[in-house]
Protein backbone atom coordinates (compact mmCIF):
# COMPACT_ATOMS: atom_id res chain seq x y z
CA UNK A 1 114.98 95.54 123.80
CA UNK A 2 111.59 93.91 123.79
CA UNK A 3 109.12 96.04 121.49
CA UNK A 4 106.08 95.56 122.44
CA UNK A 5 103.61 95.09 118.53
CA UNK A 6 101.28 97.71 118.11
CA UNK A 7 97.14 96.11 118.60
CA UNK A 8 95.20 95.53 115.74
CA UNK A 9 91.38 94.68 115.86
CA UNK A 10 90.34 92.52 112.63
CA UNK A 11 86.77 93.45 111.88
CA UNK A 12 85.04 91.68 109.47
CA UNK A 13 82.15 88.63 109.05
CA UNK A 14 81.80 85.92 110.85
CA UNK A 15 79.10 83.82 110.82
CA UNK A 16 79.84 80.89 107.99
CA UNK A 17 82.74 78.33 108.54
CA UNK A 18 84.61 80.07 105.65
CA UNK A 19 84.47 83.80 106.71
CA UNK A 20 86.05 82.46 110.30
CA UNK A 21 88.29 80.19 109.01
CA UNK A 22 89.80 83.19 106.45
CA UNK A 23 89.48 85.49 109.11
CA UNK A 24 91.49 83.09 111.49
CA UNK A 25 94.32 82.34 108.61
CA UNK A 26 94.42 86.23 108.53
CA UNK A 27 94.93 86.31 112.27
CA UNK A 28 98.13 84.29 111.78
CA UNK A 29 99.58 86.03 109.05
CA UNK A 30 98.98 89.74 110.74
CA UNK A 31 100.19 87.76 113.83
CA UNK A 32 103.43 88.22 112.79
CA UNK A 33 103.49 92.02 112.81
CA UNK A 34 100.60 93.32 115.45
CA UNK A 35 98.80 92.02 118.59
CA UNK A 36 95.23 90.67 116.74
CA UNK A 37 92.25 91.34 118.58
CA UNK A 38 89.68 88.73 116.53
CA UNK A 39 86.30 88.66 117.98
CA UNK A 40 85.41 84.91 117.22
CA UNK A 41 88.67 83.75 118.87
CA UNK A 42 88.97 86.73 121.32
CA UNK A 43 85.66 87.94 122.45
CA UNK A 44 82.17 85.76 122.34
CA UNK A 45 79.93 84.82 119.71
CA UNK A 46 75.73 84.92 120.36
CA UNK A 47 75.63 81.21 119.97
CA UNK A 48 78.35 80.60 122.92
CA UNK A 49 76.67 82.99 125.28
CA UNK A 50 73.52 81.82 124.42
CA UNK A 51 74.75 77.86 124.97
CA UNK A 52 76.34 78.35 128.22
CA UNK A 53 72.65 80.26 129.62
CA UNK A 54 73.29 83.99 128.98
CA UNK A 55 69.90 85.44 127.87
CA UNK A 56 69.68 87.01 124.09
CA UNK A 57 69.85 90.75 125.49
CA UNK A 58 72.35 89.87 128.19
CA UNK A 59 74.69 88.19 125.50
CA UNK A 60 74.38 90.87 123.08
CA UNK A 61 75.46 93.42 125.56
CA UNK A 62 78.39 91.39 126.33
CA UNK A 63 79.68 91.02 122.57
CA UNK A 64 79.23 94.88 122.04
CA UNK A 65 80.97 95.73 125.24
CA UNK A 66 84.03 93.54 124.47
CA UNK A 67 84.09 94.45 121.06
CA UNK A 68 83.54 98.42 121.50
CA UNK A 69 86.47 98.67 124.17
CA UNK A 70 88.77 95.89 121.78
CA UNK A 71 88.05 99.05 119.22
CA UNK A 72 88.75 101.18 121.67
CA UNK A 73 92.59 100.00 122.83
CA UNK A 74 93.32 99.18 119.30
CA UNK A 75 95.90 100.82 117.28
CA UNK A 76 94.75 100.64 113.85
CA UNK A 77 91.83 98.55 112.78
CA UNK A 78 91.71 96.15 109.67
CA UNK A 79 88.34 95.98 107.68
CA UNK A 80 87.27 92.96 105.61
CA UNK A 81 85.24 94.10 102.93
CA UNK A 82 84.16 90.77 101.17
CA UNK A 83 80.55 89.45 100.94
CA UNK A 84 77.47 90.72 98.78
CA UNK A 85 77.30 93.65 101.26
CA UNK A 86 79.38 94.86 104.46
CA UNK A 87 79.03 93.11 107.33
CA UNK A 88 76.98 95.69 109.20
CA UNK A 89 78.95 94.81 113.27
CA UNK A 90 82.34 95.24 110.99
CA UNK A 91 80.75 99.15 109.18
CA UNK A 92 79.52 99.67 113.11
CA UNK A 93 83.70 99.01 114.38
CA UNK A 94 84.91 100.89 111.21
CA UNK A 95 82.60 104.07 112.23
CA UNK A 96 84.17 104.00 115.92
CA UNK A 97 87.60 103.57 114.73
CA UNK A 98 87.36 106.52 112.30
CA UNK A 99 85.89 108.75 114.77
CA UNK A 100 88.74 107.73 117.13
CA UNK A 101 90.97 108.93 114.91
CA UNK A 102 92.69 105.04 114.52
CA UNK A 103 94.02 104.90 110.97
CA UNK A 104 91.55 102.35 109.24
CA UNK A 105 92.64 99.57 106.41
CA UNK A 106 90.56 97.96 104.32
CA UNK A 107 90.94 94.44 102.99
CA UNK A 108 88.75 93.38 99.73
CA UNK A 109 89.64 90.75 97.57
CA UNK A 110 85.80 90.08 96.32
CA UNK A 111 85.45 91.85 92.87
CA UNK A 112 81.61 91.86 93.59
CA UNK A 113 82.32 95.63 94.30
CA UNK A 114 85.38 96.40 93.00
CA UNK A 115 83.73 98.40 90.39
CA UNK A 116 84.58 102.51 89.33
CA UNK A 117 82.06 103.55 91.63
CA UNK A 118 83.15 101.25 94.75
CA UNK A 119 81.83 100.64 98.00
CA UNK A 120 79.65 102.68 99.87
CA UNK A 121 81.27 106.57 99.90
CA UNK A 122 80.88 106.39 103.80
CA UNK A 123 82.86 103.17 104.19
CA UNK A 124 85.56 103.77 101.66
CA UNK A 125 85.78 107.85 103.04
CA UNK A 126 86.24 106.69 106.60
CA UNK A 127 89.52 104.00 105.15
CA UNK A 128 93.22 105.29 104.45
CA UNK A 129 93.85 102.47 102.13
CA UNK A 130 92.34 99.16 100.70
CA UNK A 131 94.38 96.54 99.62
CA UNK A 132 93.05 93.71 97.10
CA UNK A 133 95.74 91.12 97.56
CA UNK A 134 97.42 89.21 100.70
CA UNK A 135 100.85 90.08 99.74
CA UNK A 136 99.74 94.07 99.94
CA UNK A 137 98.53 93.26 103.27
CA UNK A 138 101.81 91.72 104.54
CA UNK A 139 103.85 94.67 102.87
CA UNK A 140 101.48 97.28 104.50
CA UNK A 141 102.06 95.48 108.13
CA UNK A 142 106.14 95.05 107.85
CA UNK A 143 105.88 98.62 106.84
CA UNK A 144 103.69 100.10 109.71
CA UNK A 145 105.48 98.10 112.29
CA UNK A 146 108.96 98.80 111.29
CA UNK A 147 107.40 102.72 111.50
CA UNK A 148 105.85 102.23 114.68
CA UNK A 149 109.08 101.22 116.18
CA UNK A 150 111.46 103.87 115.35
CA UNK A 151 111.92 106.83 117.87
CA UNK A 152 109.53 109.30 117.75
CA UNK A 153 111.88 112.42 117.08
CA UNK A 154 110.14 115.86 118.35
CA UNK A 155 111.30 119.19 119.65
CA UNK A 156 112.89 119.14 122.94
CA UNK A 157 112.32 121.62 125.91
């Protein structure tokens, strides 16, 4: 019996060499356990669009259309948290996810603003759990997947 993995869409920064390449080694490892939608390897980037001779407004539609409907046909989105401040396209994602009713992890290993008063009360309300290490993360995804694929046991007619 081929299962098929349950989508994931990895929100987060992505506009240094660092942020992609940890966002890209987190692809892998979630790789494992879900389908990963990540936007810099599975949507477009500005400076792509803008390179091959889309025009600004025409390339900015195009990354919030793929994005918003990658958000859309997700299962549960993943939120990384790190930086100064939250990448505002990843709080945007988290917002649309939430109101979808998606369940909604967060991923923060930056003790910038790990403090006893946290992150914003709108970003940390809208997320059922935020995990500080990788080996939480791969624990939380054997865990959701192995629930994901067990019947579904109701009440039968």
């Amino acid at each position: 019996m081929n299962v098929q993995k349950p989508n994931l869409y990895l929100a987060g920064p992505l506009f240094s060499d660092a942020e992609r390449s940890f966002n890209s080694y987190l692809k892998q490892t979630l790789n494992l356990y879900f389908s990963v939608y990540l936007p810099q390897e599975d949507g477009a980037l500005m400076p792509d669009l803008l390179k091959v001779g889309h025009s600004f407004d025409h390339a900015k539609k195009i990354v919030f259309k793929n994005d918003l409907n990658a958000v859309r046909q997700c299962d549960v989105l993943f939120i990384v948290l790190d930086g100064r401040s939250i990448d505002e396209g990843a709080a945007f994602e988290l917002g649309v996810a939430y109101s979808l009713g998606k369940p909604c992890i967060g991923f923060q290993t930056d003790f910038r603003r790990l403090s006893s008063f946290g992150n914003n009360p709108m970003i940390d309300g809208a997320l059922d759990t935020t995990f500080t290490a990788l080996h939480e993360v791969t624990s939380w995804a054997k865990e959701y997947n192995f629930l994901q694929r067990q019947p579904q046991r109701g009440h039968s007619s």
